[in-house]
Protein backbone atom coordinates (compact mmCIF):
# COMPACT_ATOMS: atom_id res chain seq x y z
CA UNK A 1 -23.80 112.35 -60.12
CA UNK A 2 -20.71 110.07 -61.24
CA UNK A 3 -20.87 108.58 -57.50
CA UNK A 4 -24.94 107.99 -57.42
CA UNK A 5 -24.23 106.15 -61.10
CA UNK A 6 -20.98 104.32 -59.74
CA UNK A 7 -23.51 103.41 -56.81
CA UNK A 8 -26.40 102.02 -59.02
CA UNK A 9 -23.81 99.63 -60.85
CA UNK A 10 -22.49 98.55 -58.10
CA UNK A 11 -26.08 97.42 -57.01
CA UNK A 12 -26.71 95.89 -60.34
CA UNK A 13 -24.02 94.02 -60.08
CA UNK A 14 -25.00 92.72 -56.56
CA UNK A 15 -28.15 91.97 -57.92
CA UNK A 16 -26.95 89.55 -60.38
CA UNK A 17 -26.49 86.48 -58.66
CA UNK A 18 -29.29 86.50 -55.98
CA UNK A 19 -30.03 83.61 -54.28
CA UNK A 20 -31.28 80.33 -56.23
CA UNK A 21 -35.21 80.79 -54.49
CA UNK A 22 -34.79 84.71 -55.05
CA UNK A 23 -33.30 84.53 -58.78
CA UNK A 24 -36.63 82.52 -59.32
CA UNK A 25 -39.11 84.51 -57.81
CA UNK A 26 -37.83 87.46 -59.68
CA UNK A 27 -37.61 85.70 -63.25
CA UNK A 28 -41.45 84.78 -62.98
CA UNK A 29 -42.56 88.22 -61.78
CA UNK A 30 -40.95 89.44 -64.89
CA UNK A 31 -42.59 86.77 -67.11
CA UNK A 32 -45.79 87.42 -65.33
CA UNK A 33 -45.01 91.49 -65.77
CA UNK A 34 -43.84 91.08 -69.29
CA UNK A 35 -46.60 88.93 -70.09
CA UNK A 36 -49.25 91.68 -68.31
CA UNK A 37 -47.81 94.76 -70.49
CA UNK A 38 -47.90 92.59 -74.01
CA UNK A 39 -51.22 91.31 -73.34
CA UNK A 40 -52.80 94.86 -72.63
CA UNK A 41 -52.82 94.46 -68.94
CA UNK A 42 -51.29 96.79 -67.13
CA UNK A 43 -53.80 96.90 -63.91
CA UNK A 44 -52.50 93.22 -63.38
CA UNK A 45 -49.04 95.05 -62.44
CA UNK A 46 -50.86 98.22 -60.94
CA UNK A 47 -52.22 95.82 -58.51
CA UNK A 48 -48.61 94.91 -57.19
CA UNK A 49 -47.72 98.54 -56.40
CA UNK A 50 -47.23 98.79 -52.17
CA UNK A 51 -44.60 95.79 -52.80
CA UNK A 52 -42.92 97.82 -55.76
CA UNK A 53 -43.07 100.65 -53.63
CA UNK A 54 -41.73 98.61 -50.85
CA UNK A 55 -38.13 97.24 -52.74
CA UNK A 56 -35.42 99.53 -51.91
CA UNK A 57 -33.53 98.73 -55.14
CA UNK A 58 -36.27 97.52 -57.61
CA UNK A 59 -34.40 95.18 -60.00
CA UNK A 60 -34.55 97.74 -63.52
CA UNK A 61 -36.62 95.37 -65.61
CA UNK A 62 -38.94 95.52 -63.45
CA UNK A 63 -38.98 99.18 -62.77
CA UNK A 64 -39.29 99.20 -66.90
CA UNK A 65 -42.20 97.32 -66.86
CA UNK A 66 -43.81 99.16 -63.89
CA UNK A 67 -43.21 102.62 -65.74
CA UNK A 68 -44.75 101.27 -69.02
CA UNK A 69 -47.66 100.47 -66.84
CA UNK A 70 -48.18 103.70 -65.27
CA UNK A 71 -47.74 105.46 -68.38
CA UNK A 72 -50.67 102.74 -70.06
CA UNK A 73 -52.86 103.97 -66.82
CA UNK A 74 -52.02 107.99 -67.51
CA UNK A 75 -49.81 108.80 -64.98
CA UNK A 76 -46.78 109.37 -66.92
CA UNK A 77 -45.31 111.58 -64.03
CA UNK A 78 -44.89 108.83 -61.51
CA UNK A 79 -43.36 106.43 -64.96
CA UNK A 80 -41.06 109.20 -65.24
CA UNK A 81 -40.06 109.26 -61.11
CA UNK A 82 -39.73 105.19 -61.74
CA UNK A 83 -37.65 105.27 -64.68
CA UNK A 84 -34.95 108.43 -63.22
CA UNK A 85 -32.22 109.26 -65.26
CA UNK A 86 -32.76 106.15 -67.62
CA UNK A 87 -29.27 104.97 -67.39
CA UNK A 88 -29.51 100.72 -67.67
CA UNK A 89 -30.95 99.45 -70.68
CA UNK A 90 -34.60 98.44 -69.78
CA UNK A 91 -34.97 101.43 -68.43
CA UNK A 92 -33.96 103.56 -71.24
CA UNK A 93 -36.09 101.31 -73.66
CA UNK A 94 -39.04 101.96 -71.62
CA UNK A 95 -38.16 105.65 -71.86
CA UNK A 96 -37.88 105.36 -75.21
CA UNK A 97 -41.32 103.24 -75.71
CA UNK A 98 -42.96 106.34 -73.69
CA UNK A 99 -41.39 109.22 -75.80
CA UNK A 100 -42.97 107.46 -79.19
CA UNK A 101 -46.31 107.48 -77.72
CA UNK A 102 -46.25 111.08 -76.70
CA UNK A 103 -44.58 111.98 -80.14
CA UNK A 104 -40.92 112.97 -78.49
CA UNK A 105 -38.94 111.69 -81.24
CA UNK A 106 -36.00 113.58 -80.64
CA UNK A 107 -36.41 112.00 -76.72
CA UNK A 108 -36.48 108.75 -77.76
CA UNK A 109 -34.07 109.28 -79.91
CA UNK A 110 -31.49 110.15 -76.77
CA UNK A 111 -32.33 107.10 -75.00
CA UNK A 112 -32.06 104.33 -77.61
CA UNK A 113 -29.43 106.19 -80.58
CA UNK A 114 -26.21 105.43 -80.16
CA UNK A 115 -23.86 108.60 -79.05
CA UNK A 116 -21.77 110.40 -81.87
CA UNK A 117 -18.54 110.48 -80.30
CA UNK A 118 -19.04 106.28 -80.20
CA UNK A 119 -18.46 106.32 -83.62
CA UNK A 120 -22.54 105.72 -84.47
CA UNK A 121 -23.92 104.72 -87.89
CA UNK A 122 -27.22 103.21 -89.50
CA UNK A 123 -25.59 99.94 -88.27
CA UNK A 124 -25.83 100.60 -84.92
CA UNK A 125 -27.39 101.62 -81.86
CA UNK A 126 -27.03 102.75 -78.41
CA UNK A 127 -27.77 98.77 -76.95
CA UNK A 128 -26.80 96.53 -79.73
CA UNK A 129 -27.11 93.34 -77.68
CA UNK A 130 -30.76 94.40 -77.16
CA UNK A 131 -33.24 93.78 -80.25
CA UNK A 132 -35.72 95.76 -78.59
CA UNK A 133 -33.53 98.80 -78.98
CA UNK A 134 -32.81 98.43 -82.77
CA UNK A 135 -36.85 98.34 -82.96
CA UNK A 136 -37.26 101.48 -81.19
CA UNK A 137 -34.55 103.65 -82.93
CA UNK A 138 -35.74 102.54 -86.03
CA UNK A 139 -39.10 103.40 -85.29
CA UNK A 140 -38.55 106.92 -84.39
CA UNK A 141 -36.44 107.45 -87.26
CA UNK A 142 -39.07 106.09 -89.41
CA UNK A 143 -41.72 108.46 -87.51
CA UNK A 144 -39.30 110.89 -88.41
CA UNK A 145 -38.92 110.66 -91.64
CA UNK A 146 -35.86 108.74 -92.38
CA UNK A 147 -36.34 105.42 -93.79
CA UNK A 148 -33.49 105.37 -95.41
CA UNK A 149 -31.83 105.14 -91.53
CA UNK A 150 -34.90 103.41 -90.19
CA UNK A 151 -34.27 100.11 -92.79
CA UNK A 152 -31.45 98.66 -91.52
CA UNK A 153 -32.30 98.98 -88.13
CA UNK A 154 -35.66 97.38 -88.64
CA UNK A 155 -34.13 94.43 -90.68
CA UNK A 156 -32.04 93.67 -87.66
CA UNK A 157 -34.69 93.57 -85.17
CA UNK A 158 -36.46 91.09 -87.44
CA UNK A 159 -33.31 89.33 -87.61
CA UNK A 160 -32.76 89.20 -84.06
CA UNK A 161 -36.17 88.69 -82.61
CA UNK A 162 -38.31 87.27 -85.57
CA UNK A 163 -41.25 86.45 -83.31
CA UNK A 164 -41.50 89.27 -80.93
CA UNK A 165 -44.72 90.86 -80.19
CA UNK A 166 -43.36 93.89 -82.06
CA UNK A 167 -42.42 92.12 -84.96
CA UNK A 168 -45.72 92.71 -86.92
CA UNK A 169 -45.00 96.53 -87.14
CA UNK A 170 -41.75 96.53 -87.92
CA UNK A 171 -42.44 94.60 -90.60
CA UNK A 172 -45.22 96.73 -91.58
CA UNK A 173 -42.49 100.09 -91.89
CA UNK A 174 -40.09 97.70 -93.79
CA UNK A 175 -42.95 96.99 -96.02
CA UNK A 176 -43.50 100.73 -96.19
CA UNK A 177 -39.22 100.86 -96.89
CA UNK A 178 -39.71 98.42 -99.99
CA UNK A 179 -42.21 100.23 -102.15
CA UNK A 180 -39.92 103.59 -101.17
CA UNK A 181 -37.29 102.12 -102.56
CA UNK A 182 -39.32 101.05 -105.80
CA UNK A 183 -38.46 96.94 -104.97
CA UNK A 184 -41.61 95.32 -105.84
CA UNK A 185 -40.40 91.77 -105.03
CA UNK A 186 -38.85 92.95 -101.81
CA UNK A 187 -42.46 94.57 -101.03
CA UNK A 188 -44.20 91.66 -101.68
CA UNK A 189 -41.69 89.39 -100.15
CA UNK A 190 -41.60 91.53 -97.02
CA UNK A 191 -45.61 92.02 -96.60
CA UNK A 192 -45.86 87.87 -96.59
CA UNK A 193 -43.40 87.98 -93.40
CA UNK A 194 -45.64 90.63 -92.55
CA UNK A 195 -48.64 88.89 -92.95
CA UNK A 196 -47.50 85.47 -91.41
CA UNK A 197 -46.31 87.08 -88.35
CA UNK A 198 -49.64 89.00 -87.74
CA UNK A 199 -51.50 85.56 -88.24
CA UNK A 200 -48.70 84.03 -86.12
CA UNK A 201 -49.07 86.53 -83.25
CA UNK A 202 -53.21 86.69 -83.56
CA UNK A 203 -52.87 83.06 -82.59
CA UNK A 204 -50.40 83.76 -80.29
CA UNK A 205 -52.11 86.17 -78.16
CA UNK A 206 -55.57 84.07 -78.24
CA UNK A 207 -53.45 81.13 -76.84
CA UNK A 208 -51.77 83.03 -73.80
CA UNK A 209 -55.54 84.49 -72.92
CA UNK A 210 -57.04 80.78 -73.05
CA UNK A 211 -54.01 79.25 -70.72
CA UNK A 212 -54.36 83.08 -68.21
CA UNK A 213 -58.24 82.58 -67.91
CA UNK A 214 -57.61 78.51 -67.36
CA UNK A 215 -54.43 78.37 -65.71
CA UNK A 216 -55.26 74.40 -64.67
CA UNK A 217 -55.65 73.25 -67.68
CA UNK A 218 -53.15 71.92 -69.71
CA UNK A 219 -54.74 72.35 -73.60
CA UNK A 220 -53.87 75.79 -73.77
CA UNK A 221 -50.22 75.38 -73.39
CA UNK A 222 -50.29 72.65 -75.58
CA UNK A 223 -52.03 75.58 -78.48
CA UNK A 224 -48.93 77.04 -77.55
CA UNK A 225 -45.98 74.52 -77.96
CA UNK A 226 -47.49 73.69 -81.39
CA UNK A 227 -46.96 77.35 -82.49
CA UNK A 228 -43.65 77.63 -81.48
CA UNK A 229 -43.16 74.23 -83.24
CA UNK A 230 -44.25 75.86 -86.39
CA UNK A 231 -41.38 78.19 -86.13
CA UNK A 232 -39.16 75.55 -84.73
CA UNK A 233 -38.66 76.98 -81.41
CA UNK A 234 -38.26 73.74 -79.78
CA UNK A 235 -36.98 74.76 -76.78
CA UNK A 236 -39.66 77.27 -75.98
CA UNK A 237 -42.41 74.42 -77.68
CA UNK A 238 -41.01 72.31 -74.53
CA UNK A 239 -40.81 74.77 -71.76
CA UNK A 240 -44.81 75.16 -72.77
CA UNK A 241 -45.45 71.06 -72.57
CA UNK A 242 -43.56 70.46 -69.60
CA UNK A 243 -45.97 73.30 -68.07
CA UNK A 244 -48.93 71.38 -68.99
CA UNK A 245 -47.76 68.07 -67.73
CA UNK A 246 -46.88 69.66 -64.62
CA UNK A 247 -50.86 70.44 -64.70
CA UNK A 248 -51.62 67.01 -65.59
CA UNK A 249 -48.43 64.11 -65.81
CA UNK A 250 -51.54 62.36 -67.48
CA UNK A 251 -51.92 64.43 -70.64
CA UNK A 252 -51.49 61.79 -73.40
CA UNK A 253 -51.82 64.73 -75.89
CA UNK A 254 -48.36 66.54 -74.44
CA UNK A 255 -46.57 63.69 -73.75
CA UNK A 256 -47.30 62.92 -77.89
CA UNK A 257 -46.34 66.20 -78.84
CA UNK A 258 -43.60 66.10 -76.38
CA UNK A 259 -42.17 62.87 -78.47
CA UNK A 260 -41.87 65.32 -81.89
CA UNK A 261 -40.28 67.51 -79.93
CA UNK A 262 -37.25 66.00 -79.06
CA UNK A 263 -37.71 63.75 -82.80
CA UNK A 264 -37.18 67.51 -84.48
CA UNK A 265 -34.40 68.11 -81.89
CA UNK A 266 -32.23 64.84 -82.73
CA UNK A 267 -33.00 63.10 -79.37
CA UNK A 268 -34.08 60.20 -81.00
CA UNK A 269 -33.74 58.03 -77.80
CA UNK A 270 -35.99 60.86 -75.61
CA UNK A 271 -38.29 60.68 -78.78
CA UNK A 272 -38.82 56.98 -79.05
CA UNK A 273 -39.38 56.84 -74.89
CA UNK A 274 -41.98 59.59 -75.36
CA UNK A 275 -43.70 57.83 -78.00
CA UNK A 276 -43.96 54.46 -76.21
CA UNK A 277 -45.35 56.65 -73.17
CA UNK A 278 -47.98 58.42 -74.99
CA UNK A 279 -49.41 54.90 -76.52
CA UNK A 280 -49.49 53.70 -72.79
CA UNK A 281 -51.19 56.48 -71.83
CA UNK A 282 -53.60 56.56 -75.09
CA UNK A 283 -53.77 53.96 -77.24
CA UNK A 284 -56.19 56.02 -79.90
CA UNK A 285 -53.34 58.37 -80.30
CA UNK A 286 -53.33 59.10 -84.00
CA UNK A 287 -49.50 61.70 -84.54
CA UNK A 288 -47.51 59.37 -82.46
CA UNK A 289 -47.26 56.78 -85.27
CA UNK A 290 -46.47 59.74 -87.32
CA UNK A 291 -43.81 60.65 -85.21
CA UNK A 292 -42.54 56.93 -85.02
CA UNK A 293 -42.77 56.57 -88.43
CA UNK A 294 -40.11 59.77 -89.21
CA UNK A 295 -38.00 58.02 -86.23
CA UNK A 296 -37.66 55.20 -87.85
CA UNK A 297 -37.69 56.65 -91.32
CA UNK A 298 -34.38 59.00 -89.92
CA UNK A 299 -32.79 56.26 -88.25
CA UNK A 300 -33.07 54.10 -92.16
CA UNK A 301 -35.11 51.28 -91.66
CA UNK A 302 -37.46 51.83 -94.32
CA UNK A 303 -39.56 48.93 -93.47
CA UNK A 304 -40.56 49.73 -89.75
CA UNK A 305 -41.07 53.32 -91.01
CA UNK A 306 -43.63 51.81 -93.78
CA UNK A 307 -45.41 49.83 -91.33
CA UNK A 308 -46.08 53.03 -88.63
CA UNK A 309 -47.02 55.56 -91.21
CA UNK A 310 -49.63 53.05 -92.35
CA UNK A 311 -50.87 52.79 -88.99
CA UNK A 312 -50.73 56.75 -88.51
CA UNK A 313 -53.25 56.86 -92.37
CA UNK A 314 -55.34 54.14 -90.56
CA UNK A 315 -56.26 56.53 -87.73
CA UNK A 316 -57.11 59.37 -90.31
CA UNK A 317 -53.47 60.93 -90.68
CA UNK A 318 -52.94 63.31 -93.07
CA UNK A 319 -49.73 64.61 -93.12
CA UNK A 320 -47.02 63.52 -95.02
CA UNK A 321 -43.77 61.46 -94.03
């Protein structure tokens, strides 16, 4: 057993730095994998099954994600023949995800809890450096009763990973934690972030279907950027606009937003180039002048600032300097 474990580290490790073409083709099978299982898609994965089959030493997020599909579809037997003894993280997380569905607290419990003789406590857990493992434990202790243990860990995946697809219900136990406590301003301070990620993430989800069902056009991912821009995720708001204007170089639109981007970041130089882009491309544009106006406005010359906010009210602009 020590020798098979030894062996499957040793082929972790020699996964780690695959080739450039090969480190990129398995990144955007995960994305596409990941993106399958939190859209409620599993068959899209299902459908890849003779090449899973085929790898002789699956890469174990991948072999996660291929479990939790098999165990969406029924067939938690062949999940379980995927996922083995569970030893690397993503596959104990999916073993742990599986075990709450079926009601095996105690299970999940074993794969995501920290071990006793590691010294273990309500402020830890068996993968600290994965958020997703704070939200399971904390949601089996909460389906078993504790909250008092279940808090802390929930706080910390909230911390960690504030707009994760799980985020909603964890906020909805912490909720749930609040009015057990008897902490009516925590409640109601915790069932806004509640309510605000739920909104967040309804959005969210209708976005990634619109941009999956028209994968050529670029508005979709430009639906997206502007959410993550409302959380200031500006790195992530960029990764979805240079997507669309590798769709279209021509999308005045992104190549706007694309300009506030980089404004919010402190690239005021990329900024002011985006900006004189997008009025090349568009002259109509109404945010740009907004966005020239804050440049300006950040950069102290009041006067310049003045003149482009007017122009951005001219054009119907309603948002404030």
């Amino acid at each position: 057993m020590i020798a098979a474990l030894v062996a499957a580290g040793l082929v972790w490790v020699a996964q780690a730095a695959p080739p450039a073409d090969a480190a990129a083709d398995l990144a955007a099978r995960i994305e596409r994998w990941q993106a399958a299982i939190e859209l409620d898609l599993p068959p899209e994965i299902l459908r890849e099954r003779t090449w899973f089959e085929a790898q002789r030493t699956p890469d174990p997020r991948l072999s996660a994600l291929f479990a939790r599909a098999l165990h969406a579809a029924g067939d938690d037997e062949a999940a379980a023949r995927v996922l083995g003894p569970a030893v690397a993280a993503p596959l104990a997380l999916a073993a742990a995800r599986i075990a709450l569905d079926r009601d095996e607290i105690a299970l999940a419990l074993r794969h995501v809890a920290a071990p006793a003789s590691a010294g273990a406590s309500a402020s830890t857990t068996r993968f600290p450096d994965e958020p997703e493992c704070w939200l399971l434990e904390g949601r089996a202790r909460a389906r078993g009763g504790d909250l008092t243990r279940a808090e802390p860990l929930l706080a910390e995946f909230v911390k960690r990973a504030p707009w994760h697809v799980d985020a909603p219900a964890a906020w909805f136990v912490l909720v749930d934690c609040a009015r057990a406590n008897g902490d009516a301003a925590e409640t109601t301070r915790r069932e806004n972030a509640r309510l605000k990620s739920a909104e967040w993430h309804a959005f969210y989800r209708a976005r990634r279907l619109q941009a999956r069902e028209s994968p050529r056009e670029p508005l979709p991912r430009l639906g997206l950027a502007q959410l993550w821009m409302a959380v200031e995720e500006l790195d992530r708001a960029r990764s979805e606009l240079d997507a669309a204007l590798a769709l279209d170089a021509r999308f005045c639109r992104g190549i706007e937003l694309l300009g506030e981007v980089e404004r919010r970041a402190g690239r005021a130089a990329e900024a002011r180039a985006r900006c004189d882009e997008a009025l090349a491309c568009d002259p109509q544009l109404t945010d740009v002048h907004l966005t020239l106006a804050r440049l300006a406005r950040d950069a102290g010359n009041t006067e310049e600032a003045a003149t482009s906010f007017a122009r951005y009210r001219e054009r119907g602009g309603t948002k404030e300097l």
